[in-house]
Protein backbone atom coordinates (compact mmCIF):
# COMPACT_ATOMS: atom_id res chain seq x y z
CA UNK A 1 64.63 64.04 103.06
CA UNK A 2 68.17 63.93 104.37
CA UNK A 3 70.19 67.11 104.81
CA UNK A 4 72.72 66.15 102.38
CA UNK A 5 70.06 64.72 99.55
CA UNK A 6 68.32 68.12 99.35
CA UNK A 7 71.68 69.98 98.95
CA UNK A 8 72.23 67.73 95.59
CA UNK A 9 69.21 68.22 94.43
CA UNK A 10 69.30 72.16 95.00
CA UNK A 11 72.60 72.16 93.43
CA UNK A 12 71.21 70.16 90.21
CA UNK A 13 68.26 72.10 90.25
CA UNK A 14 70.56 75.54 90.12
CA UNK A 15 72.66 74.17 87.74
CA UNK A 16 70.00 73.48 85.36
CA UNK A 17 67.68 76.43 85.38
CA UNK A 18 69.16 80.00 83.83
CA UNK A 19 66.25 82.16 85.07
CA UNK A 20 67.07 84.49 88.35
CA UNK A 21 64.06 83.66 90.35
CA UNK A 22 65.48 81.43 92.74
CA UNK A 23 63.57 78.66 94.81
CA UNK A 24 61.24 80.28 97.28
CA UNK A 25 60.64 76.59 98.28
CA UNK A 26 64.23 75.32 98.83
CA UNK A 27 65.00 78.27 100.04
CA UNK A 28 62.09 78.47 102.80
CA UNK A 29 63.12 75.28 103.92
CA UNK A 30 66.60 75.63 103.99
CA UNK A 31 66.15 79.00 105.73
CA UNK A 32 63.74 77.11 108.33
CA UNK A 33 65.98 74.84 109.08
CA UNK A 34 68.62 77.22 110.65
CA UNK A 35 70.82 77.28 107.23
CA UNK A 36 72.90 80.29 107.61
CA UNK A 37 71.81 81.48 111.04
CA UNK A 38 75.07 80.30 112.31
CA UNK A 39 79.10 79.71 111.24
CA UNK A 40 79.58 77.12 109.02
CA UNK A 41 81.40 74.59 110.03
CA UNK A 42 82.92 72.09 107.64
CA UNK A 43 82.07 70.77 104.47
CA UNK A 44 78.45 70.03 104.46
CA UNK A 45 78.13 73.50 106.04
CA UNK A 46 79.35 75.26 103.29
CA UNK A 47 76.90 73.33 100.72
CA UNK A 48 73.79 74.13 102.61
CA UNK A 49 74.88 77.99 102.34
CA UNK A 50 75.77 77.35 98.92
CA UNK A 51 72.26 75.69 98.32
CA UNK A 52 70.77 78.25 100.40
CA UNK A 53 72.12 81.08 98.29
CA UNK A 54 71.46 79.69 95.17
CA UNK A 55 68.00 79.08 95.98
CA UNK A 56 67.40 82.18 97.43
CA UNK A 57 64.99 84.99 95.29
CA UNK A 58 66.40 88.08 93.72
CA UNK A 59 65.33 90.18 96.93
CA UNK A 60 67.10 88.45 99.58
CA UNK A 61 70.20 86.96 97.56
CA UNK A 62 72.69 89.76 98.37
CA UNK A 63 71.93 89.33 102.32
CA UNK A 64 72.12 85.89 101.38
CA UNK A 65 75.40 86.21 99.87
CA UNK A 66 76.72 88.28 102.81
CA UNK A 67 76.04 85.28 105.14
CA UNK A 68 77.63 82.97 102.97
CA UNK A 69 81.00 84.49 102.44
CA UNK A 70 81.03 85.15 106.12
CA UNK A 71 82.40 81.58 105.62
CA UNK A 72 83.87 81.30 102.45
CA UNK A 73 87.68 81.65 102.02
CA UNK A 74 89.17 84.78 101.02
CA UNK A 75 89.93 84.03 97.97
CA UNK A 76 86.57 82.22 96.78
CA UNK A 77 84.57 86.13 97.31
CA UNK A 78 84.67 88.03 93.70
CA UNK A 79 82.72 90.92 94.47
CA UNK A 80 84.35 93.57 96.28
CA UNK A 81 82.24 95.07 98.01
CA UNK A 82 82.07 91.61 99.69
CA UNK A 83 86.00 91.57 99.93
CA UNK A 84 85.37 95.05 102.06
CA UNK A 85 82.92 93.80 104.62
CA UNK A 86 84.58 90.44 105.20
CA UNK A 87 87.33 92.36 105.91
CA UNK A 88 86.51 95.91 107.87
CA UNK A 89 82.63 95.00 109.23
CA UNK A 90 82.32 91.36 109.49
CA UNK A 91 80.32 90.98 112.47
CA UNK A 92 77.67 94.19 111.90
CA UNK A 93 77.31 92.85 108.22
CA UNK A 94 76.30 89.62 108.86
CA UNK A 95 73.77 90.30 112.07
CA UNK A 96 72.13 92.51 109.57
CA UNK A 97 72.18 90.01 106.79
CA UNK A 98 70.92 87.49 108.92
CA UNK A 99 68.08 89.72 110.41
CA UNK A 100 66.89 90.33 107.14
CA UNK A 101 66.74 86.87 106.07
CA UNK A 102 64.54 85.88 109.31
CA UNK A 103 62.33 89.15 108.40
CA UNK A 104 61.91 87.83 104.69
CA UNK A 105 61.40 84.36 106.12
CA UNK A 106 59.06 85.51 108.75
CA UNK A 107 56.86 87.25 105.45
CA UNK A 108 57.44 85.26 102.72
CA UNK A 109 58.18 81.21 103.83
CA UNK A 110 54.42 79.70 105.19
């Protein structure tokens, strides 16, 4: 399935379900296929994180979220904490995020 299919289908399916549990699936594959590992760049960047953070379970959604504001804008991060990371400890923030989301991958995507 194209790159760009399975975002809009992620995003449907996110916008449709209320419960918290995320996607283990959509996220497994999204995290597999390098989502997040590296800057965004552009558009279709941005939606994967987007897809990959609204996919991801309760657990790994706030390392998830680090990652992803790493290449948000500024003004698009609403928790503070966030705000304060982005801003002081950008770098050491992320390489942890990102390490944790290859050690939950590495446990919990088959």
């Amino acid at each position: 399935m194209p790159v760009v299919l399975s975002i809009l289908v992620l995003m449907g399916l996110a916008a449709c379900g209320g419960d918290d549990k995320g996607d283990i699936v959509a996220f497994c594959e999204l995290a597999e296929d390098g989502v997040g590992m590296r800057p965004a760049e552009g558009e279709v960047d941005l939606a994967q994180l987007d897809a990959l953070e609204d996919a991801a379970p309760p657990d790994i959604r706030e390392a998830v979220t680090t990652v992803a504001n790493a290449s948000r804008e500024i003004d698009e991060i609403k928790n503070l904490k966030e705000l304060f990371e982005r801003a002081f400890a950008l770098e050491e923030v992320v390489a942890t995020a990102r390490q944790e989301i290859r050690t939950y991958t590495q446990h919990h995507c088959l």
